[in-house]
C-alpha atoms as a PDB file:
ATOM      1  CA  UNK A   1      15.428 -43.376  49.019  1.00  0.00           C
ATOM      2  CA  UNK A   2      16.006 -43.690  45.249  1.00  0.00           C
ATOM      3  CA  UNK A   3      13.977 -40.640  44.442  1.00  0.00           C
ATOM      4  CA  UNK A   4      15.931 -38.705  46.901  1.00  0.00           C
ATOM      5  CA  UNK A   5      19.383 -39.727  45.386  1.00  0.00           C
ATOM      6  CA  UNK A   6      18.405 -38.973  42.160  1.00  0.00           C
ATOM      7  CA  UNK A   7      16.655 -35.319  43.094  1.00  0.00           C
ATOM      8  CA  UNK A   8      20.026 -34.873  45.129  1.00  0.00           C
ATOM      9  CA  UNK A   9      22.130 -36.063  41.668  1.00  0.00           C
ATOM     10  CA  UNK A  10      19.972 -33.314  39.449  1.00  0.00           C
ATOM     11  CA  UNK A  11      20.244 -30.654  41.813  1.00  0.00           C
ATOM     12  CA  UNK A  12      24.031 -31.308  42.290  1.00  0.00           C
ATOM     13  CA  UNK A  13      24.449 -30.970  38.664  1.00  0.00           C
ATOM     14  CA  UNK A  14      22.805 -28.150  37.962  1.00  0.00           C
ATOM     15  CA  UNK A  15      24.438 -26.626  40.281  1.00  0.00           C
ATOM     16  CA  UNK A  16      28.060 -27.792  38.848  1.00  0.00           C
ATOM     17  CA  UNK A  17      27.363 -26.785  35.789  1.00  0.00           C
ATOM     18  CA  UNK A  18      25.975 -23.467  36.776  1.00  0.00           C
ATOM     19  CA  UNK A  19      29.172 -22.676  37.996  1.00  0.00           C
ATOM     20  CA  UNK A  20      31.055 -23.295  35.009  1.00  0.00           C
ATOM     21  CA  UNK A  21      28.861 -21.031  33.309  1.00  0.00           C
ATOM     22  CA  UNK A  22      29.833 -18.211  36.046  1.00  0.00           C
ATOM     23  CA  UNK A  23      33.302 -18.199  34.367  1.00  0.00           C
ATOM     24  CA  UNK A  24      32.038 -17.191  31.329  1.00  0.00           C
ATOM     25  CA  UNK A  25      30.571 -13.564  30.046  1.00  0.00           C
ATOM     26  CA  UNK A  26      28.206 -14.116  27.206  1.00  0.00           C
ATOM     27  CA  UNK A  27      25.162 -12.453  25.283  1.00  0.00           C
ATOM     28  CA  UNK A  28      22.789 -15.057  25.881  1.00  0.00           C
ATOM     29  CA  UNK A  29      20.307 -13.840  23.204  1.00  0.00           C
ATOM     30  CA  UNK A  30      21.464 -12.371  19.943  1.00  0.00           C
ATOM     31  CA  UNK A  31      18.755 -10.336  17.481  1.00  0.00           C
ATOM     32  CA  UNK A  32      19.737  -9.252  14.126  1.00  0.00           C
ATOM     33  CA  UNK A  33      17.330  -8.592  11.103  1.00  0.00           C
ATOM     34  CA  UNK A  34      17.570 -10.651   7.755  1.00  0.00           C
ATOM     35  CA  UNK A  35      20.421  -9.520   5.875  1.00  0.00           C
ATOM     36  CA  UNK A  36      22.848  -7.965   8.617  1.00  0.00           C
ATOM     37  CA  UNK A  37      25.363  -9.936  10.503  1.00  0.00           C
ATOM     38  CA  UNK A  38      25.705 -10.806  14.451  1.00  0.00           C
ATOM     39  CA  UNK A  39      28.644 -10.773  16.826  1.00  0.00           C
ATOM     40  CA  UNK A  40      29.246 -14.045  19.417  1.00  0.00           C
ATOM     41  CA  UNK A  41      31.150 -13.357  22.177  1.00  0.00           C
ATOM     42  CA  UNK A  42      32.707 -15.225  24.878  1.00  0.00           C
ATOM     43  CA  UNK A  43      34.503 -13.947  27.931  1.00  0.00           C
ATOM     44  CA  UNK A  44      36.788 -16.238  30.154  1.00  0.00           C
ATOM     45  CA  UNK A  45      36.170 -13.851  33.794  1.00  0.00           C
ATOM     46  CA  UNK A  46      38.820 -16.138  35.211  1.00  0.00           C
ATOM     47  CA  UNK A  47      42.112 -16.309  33.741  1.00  0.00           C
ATOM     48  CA  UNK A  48      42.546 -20.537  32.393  1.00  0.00           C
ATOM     49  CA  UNK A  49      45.394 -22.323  30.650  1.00  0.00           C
ATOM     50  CA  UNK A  50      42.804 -22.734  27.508  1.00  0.00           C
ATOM     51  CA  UNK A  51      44.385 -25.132  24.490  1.00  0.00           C
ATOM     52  CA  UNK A  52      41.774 -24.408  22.391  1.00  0.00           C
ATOM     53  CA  UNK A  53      37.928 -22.760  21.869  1.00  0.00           C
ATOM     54  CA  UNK A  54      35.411 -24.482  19.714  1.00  0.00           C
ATOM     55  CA  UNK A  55      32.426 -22.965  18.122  1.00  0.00           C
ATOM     56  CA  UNK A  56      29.444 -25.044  17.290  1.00  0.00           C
ATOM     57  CA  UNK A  57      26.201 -24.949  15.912  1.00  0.00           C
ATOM     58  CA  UNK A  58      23.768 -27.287  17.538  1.00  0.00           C
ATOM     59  CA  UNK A  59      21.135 -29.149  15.305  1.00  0.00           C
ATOM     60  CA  UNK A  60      18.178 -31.270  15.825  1.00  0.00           C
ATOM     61  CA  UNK A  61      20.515 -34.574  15.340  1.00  0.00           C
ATOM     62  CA  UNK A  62      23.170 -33.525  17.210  1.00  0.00           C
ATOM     63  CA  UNK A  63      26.342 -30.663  16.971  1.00  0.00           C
ATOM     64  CA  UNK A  64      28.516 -28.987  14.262  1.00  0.00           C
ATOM     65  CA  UNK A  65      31.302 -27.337  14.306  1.00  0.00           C
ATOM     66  CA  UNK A  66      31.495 -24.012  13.210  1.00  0.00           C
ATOM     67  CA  UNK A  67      34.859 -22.577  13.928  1.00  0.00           C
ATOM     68  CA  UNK A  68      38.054 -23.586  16.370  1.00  0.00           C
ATOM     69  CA  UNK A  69      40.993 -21.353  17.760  1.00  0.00           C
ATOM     70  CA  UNK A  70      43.729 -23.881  18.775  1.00  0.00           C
ATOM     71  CA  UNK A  71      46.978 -23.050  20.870  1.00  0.00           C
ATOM     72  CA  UNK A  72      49.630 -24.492  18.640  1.00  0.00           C
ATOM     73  CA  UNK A  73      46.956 -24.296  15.141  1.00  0.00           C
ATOM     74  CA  UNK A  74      45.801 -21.153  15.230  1.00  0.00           C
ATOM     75  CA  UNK A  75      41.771 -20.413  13.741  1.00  0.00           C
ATOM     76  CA  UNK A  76      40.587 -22.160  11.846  1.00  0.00           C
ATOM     77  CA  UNK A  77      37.006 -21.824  10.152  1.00  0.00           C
ATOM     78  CA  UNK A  78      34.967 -24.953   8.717  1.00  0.00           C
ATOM     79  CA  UNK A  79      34.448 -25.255   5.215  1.00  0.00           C
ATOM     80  CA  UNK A  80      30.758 -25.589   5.535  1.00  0.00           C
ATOM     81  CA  UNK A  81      30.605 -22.128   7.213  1.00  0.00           C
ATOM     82  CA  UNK A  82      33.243 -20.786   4.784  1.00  0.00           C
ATOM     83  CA  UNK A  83      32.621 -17.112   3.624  1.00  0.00           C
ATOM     84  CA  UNK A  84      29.909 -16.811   6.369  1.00  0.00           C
ATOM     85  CA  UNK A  85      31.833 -17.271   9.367  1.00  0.00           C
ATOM     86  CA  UNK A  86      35.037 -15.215  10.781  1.00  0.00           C
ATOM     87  CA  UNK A  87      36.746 -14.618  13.669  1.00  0.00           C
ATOM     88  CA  UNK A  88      36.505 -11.281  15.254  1.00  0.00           C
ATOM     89  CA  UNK A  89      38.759 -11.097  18.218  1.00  0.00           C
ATOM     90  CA  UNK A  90      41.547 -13.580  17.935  1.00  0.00           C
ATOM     91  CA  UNK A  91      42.199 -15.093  21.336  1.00  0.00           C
ATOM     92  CA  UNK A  92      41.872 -18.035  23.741  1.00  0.00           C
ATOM     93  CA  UNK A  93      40.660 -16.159  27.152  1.00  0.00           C
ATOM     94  CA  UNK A  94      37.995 -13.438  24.796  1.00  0.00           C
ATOM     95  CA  UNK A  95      36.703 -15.375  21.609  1.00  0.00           C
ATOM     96  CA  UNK A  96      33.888 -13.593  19.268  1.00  0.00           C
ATOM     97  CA  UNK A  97      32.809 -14.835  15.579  1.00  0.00           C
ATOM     98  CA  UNK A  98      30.817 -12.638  13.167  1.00  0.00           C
ATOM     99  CA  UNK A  99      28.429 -14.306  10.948  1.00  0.00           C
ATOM    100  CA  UNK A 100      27.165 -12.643   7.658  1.00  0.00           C
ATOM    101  CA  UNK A 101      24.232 -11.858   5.750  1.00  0.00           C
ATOM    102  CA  UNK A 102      21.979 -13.767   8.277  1.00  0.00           C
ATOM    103  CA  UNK A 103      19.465 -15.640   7.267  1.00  0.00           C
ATOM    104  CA  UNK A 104      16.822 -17.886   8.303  1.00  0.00           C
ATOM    105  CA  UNK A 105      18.834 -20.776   8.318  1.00  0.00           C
ATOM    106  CA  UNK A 106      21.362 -19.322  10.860  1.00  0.00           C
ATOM    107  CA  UNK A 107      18.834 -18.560  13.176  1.00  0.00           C
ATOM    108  CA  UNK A 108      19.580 -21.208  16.397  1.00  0.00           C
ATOM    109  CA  UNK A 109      21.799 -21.995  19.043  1.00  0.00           C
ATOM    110  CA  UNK A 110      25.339 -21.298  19.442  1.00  0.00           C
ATOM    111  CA  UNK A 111      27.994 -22.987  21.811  1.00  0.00           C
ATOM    112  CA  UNK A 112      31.684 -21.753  22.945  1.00  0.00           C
ATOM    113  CA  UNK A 113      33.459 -24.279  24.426  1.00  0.00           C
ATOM    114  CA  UNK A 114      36.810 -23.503  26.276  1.00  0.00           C
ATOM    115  CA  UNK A 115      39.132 -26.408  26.907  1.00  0.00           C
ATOM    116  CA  UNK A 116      41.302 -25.531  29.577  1.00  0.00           C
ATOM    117  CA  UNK A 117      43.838 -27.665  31.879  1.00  0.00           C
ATOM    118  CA  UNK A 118      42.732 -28.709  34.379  1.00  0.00           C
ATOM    119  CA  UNK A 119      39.293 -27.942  34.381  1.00  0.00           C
ATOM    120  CA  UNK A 120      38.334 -29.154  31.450  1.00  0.00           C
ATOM    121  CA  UNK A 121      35.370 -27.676  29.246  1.00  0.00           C
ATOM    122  CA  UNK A 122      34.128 -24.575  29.941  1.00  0.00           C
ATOM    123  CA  UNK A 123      30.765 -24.387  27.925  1.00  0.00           C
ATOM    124  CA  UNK A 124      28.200 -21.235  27.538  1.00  0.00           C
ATOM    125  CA  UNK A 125      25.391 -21.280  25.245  1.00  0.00           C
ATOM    126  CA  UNK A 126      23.915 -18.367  23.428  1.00  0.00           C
ATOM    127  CA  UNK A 127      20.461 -18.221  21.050  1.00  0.00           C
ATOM    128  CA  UNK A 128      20.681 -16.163  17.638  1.00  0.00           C
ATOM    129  CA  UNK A 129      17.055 -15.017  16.522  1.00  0.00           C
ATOM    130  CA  UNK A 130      17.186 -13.576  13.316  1.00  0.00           C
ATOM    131  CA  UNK A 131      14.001 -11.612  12.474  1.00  0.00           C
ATOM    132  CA  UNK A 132      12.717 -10.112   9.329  1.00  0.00           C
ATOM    133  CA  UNK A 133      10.497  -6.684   9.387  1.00  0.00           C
ATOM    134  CA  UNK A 134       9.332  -4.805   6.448  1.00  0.00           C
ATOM    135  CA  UNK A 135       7.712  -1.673   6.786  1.00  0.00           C
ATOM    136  CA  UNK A 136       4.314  -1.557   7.669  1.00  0.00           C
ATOM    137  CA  UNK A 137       1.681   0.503   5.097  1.00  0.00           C
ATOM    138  CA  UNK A 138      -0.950   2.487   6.331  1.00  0.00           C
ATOM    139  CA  UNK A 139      -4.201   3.390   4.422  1.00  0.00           C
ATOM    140  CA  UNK A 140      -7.055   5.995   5.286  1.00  0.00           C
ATOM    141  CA  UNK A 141     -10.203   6.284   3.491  1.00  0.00           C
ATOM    142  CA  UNK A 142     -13.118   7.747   3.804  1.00  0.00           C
ATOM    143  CA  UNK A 143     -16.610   5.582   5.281  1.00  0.00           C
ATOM    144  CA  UNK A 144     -19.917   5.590   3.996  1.00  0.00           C
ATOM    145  CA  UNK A 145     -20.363   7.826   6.893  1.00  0.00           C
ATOM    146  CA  UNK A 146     -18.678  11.714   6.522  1.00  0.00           C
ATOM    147  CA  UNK A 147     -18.172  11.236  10.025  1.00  0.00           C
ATOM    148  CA  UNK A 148     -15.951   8.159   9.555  1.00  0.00           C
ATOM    149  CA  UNK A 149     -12.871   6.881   8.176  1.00  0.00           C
ATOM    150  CA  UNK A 150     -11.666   3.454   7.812  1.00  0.00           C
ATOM    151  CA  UNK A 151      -7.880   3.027   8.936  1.00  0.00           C
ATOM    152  CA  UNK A 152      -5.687  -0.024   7.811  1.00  0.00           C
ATOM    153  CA  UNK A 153      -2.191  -1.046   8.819  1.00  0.00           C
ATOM    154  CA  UNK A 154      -0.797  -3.698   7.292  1.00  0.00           C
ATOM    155  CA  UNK A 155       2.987  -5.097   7.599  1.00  0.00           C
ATOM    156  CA  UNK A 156       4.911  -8.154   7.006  1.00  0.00           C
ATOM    157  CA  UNK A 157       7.648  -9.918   9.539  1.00  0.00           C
ATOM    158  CA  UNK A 158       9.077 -13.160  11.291  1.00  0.00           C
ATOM    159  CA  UNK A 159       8.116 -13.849  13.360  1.00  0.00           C
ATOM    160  CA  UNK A 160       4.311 -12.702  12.620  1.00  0.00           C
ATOM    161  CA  UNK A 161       4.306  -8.703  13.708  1.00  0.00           C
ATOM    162  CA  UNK A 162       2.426  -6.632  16.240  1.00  0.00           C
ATOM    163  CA  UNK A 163       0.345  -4.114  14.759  1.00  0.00           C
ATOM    164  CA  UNK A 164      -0.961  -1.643  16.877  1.00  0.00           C
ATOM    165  CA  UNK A 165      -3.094   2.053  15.924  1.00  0.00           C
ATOM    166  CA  UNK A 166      -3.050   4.486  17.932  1.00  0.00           C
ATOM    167  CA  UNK A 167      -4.786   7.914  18.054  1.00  0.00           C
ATOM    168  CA  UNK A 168      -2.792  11.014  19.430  1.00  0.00           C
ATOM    169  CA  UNK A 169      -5.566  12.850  20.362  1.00  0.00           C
ATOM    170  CA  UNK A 170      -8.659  11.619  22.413  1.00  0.00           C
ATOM    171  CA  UNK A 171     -11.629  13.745  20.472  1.00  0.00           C
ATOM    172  CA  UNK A 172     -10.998  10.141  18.382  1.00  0.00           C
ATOM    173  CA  UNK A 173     -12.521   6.942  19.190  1.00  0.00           C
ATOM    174  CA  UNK A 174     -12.061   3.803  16.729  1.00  0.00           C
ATOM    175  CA  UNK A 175     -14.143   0.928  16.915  1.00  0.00           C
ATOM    176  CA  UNK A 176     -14.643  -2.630  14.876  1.00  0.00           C
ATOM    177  CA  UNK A 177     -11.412  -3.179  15.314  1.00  0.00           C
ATOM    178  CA  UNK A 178     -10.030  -6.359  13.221  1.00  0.00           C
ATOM    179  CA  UNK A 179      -7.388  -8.458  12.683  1.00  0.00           C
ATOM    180  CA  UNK A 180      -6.332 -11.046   9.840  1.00  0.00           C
ATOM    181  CA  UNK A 181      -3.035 -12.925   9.299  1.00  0.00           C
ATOM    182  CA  UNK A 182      -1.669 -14.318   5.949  1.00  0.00           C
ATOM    183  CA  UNK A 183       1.357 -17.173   6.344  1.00  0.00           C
ATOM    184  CA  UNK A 184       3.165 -16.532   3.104  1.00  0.00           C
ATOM    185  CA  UNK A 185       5.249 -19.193   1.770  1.00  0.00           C
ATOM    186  CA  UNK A 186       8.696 -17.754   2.689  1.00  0.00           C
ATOM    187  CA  UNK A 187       7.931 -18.061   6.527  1.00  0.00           C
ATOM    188  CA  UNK A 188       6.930 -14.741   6.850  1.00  0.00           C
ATOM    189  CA  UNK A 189       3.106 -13.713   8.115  1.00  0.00           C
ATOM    190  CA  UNK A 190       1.115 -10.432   6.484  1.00  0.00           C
ATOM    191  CA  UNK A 191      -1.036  -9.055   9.368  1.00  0.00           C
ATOM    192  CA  UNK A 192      -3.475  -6.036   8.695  1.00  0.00           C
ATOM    193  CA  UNK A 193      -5.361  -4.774  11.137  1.00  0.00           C
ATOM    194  CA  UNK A 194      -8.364  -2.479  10.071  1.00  0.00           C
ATOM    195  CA  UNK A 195     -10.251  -0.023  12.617  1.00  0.00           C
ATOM    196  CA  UNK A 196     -13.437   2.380  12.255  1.00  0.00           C
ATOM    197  CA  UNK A 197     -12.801   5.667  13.639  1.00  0.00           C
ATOM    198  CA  UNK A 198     -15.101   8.337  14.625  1.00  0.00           C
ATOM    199  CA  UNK A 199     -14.239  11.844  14.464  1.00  0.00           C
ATOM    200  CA  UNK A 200     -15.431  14.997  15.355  1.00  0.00           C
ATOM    201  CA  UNK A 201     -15.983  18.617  12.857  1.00  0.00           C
ATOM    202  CA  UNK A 202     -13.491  20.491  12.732  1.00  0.00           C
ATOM    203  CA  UNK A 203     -10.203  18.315  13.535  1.00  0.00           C
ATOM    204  CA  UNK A 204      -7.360  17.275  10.882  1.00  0.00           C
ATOM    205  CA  UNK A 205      -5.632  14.910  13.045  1.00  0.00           C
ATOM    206  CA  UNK A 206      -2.899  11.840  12.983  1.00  0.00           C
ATOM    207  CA  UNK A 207      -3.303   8.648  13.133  1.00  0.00           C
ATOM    208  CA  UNK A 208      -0.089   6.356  13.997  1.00  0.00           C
ATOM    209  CA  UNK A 209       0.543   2.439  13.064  1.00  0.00           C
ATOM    210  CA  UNK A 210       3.287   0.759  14.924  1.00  0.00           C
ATOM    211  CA  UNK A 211       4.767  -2.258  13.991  1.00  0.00           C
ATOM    212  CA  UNK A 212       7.180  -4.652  15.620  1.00  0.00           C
ATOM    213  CA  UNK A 213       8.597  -8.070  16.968  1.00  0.00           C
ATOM    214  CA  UNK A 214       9.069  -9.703  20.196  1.00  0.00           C
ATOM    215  CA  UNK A 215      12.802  -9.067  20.144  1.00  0.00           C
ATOM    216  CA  UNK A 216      12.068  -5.658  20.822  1.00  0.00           C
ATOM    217  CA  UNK A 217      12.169  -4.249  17.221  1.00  0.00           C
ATOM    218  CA  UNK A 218       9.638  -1.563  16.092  1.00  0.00           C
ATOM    219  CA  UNK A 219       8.755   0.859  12.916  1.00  0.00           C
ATOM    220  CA  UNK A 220       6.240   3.504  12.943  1.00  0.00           C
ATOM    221  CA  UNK A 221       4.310   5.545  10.042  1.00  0.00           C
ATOM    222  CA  UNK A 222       2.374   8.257  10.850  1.00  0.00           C
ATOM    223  CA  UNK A 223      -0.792   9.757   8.271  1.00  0.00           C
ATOM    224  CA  UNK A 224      -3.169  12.613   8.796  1.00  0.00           C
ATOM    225  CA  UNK A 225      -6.900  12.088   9.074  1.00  0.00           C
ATOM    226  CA  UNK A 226      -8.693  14.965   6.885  1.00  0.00           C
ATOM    227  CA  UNK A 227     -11.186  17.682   8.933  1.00  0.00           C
ATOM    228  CA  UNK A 228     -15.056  17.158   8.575  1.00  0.00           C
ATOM    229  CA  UNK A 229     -16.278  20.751   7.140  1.00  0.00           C
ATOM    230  CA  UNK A 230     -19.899  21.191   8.727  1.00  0.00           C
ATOM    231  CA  UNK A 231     -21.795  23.022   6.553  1.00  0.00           C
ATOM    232  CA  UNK A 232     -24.563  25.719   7.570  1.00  0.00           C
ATOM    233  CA  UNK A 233     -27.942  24.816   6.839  1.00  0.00           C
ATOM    234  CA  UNK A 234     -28.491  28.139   4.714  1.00  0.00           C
ATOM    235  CA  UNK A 235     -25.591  26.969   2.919  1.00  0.00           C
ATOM    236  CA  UNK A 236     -27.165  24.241   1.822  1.00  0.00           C
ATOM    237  CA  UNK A 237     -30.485  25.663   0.581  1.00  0.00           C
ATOM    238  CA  UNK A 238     -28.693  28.007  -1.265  1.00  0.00           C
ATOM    239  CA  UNK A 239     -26.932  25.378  -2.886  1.00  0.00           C
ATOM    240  CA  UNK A 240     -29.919  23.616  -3.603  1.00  0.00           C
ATOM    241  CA  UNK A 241     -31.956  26.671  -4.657  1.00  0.00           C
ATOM    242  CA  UNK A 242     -28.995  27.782  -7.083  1.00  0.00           C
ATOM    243  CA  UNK A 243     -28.754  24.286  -8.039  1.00  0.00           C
ATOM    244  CA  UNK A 244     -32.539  24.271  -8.827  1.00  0.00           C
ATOM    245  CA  UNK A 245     -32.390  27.392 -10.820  1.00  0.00           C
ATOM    246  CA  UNK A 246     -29.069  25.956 -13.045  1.00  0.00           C
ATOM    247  CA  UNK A 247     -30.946  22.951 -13.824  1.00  0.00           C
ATOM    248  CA  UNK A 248     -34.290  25.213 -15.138  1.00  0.00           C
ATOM    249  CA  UNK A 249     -32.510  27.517 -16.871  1.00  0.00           C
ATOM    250  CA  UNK A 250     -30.511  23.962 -18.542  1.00  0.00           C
ATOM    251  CA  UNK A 251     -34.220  23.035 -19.278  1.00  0.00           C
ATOM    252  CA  UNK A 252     -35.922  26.137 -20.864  1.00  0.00           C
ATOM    253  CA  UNK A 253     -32.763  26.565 -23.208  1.00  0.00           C
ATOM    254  CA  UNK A 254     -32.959  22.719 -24.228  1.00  0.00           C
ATOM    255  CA  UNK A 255     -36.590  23.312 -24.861  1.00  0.00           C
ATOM    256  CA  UNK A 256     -36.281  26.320 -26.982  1.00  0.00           C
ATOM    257  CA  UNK A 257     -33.358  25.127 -28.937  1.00  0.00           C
ATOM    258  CA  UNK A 258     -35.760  21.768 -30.008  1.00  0.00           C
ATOM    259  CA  UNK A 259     -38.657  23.823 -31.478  1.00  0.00           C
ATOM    260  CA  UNK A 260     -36.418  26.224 -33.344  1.00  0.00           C
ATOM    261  CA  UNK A 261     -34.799  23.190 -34.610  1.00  0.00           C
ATOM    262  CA  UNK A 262     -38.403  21.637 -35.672  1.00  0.00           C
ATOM    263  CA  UNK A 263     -39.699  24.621 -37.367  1.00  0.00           C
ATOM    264  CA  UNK A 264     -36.452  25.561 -39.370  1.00  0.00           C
ATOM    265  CA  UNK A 265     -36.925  21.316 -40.386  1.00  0.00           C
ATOM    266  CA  UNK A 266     -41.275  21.778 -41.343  1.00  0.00           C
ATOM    267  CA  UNK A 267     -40.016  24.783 -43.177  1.00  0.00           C
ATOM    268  CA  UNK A 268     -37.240  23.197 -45.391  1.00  0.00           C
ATOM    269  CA  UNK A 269     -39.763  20.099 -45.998  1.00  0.00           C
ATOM    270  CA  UNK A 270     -42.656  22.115 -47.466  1.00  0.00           C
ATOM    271  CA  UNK A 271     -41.159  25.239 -49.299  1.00  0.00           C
ATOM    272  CA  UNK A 272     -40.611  22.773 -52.661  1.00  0.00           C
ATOM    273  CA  UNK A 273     -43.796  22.292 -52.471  1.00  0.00           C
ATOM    274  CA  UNK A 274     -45.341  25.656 -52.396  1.00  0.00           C
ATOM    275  CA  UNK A 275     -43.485  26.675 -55.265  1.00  0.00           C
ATOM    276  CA  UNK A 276     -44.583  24.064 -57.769  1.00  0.00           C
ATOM    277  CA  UNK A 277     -48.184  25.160 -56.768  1.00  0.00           C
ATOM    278  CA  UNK A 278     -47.527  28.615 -57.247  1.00  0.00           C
ATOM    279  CA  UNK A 279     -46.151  28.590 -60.994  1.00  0.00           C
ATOM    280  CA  UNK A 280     -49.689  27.844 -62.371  1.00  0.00           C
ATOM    281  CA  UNK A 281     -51.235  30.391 -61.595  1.00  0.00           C
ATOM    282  CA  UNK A 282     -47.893  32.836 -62.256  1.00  0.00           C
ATOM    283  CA  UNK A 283     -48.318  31.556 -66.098  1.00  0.00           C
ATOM    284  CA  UNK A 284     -52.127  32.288 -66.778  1.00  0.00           C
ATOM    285  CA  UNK A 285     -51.326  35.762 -65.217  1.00  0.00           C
ATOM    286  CA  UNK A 286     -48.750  35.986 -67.750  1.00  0.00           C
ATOM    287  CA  UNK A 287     -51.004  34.825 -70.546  1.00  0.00           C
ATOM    288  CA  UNK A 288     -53.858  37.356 -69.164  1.00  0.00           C
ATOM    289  CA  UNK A 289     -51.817  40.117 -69.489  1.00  0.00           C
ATOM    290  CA  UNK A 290     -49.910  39.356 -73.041  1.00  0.00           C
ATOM    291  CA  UNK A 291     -53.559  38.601 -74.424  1.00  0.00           C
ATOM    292  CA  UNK A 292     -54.655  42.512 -75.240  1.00  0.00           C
ATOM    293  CA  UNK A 293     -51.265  43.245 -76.652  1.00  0.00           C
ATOM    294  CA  UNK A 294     -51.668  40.605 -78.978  1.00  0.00           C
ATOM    295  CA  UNK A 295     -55.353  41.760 -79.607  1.00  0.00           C
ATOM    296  CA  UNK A 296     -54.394  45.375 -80.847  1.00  0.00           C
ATOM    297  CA  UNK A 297     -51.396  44.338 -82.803  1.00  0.00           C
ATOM    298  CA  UNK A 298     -53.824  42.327 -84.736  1.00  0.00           C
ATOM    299  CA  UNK A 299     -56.467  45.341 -84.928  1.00  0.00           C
ATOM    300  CA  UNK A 300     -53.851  47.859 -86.183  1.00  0.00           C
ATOM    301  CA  UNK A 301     -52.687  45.692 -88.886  1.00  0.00           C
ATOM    302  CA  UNK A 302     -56.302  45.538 -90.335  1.00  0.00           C
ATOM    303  CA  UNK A 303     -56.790  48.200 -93.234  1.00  0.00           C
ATOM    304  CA  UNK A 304     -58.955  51.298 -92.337  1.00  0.00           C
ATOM    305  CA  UNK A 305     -61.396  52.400 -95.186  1.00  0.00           C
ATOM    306  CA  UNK A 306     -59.095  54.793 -95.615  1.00  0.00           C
ATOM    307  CA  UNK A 307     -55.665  52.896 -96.484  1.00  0.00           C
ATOM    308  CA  UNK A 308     -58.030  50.560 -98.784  1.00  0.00           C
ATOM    309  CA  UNK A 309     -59.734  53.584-100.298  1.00  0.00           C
ATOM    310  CA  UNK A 310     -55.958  54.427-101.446  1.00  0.00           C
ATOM    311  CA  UNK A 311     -55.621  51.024-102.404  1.00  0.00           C
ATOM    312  CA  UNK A 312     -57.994  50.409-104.905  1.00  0.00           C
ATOM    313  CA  UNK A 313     -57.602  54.458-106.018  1.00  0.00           C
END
């Protein structure tokens, strides 16, 4: 009997409070990227006597308040939240507040709390994500294989990001697909996924990496996958052959330019030497042949019976 009074007391509740929240016309989930700002807003459907709307900021250990529009006050904006925080439609039945340069600290829930007479508090909640995306990077080399490239999309969020390749065209198939994530230590997570596609000859196609979070945020980068050239095979043996016939030629002028190099060298070495064996034999032909003049100078300057016959006449 208990259990049913209590199930009874929930369900009554809920109910209550569920239609206090039918009064109200709110954004229950806010996204907004690091940096930018977000709008709150809170629409009273049903026209209230409202003294005053508080804002607040609710926190592990309890609530803050953020910001309060009062009948007889006016707005007013807590100091904590100073510089952040504004009013953007001033009002008691349509209240909105625009926060600044979010960042990971604002992300959470917001209240907006109507105090009307005689209903009391009218109360909606709404949850801010803020979310950080960078853009993603996308690599392709070639594989090992001609017929392969290695793809790799890499990109860096909060929460952690989908990555996701895709292939426009279906003459593409991509296999060993992997994935590795990297917390970094500003909250953020690096993931890179890396895939193995196989193409065929003849194709320069795209290849796409897409990139997002849950709250429905996405970036895209887009890179083109070179063609495979297919050579013929008499192509290639008349590259080879031409090839062969470069590298011969390389060789026979290599080998010709060494032993015209070695005999200008033995001939440079030994041509001292066959001089100083040569000028012996140049110097007794000289003596040979000044020998006989010397011989008949002598014999013509001996007297002839004659010149001493004058001599002693």
């Amino acid at each position: 009997m208990a259990n049913s009074a209590l199930l009874y007391f929930l369900f009554v509740s809920a109910v209550f409070h569920k239609g206090l929240n039918s009064v109200i016309q709110a954004q229950r989930n806010v996204a907004a990227a690091v940096g930018e700002q977000a709008c709150l807003n809170c629409l009273l459907i049903q026209t209230k006597e409202v003294h005053q709307v508080t804002w607040q900021k609710i926190l592990p250990d309890g609530e803050r308040t953020v910001a309060t529009d009062n009948l007889h006050f006016g707005q007013r904006v807590d100091p904590y939240f100073s510089g952040k925080v504004e009013f953007q439609d001033a009002g008691l039945q349509n209240t909105s507040i625009l926060i600044r340069n979010l960042t990971e600290q604002d992300e959470g829930y917001y209240r907006c709390m109507f105090n009307t007479y005689p209903d009391g508090a009218l109360i909606a909640t709404i949850c801010l994500n803020v979310h950080e995306l960078h853009e993603p990077v996308l690599h392709v080399r070639e594989s090992n294989s001609p017929e392969e490239v290695v793809v790799s999309c890499s990109a860096t969020g909060r929460p952690a990001p989908t990555v996701t390749i895709t292939l426009p065209h279906q003459d593409l198939n991509f296999f060993h697909n992997t994935s590795v994530s990297v917390r970094n230590n500003n909250s953020t997570v690096t993931v890179t996924k890396t895939a193995v596609l196989s193409r065929r000859h003849g194709n320069s196609t795209q290849v796409m990496c897409t990139v997002g979070v849950f709250y429905g945020v996405h970036k895209e980068v887009f890179k083109m996958i070179p063609e495979v050239k297919k050579s013929l095979p008499d192509e290639k043996s008349g590259v080879n052959s031409s090839s062969r016939s470069r590298t011969s030629i390389i060789i026979s002028a290599l080998t010709t330019c060494g032993i015209i190099t070695a005999v200008v060298f033995l001939w440079r070495r030994h041509k001292p030497q066959n001089r100083t064996q040569e000028s012996p034999q140049e110097n007794v032909q000289v003596r040979l042949r000044s020998t006989p003049v010397k011989t008949e100078e002598r014999t013509n300057t001996n007297p002839t019976p004659v010149s001493s016959r004058r001599l002693f006449e």
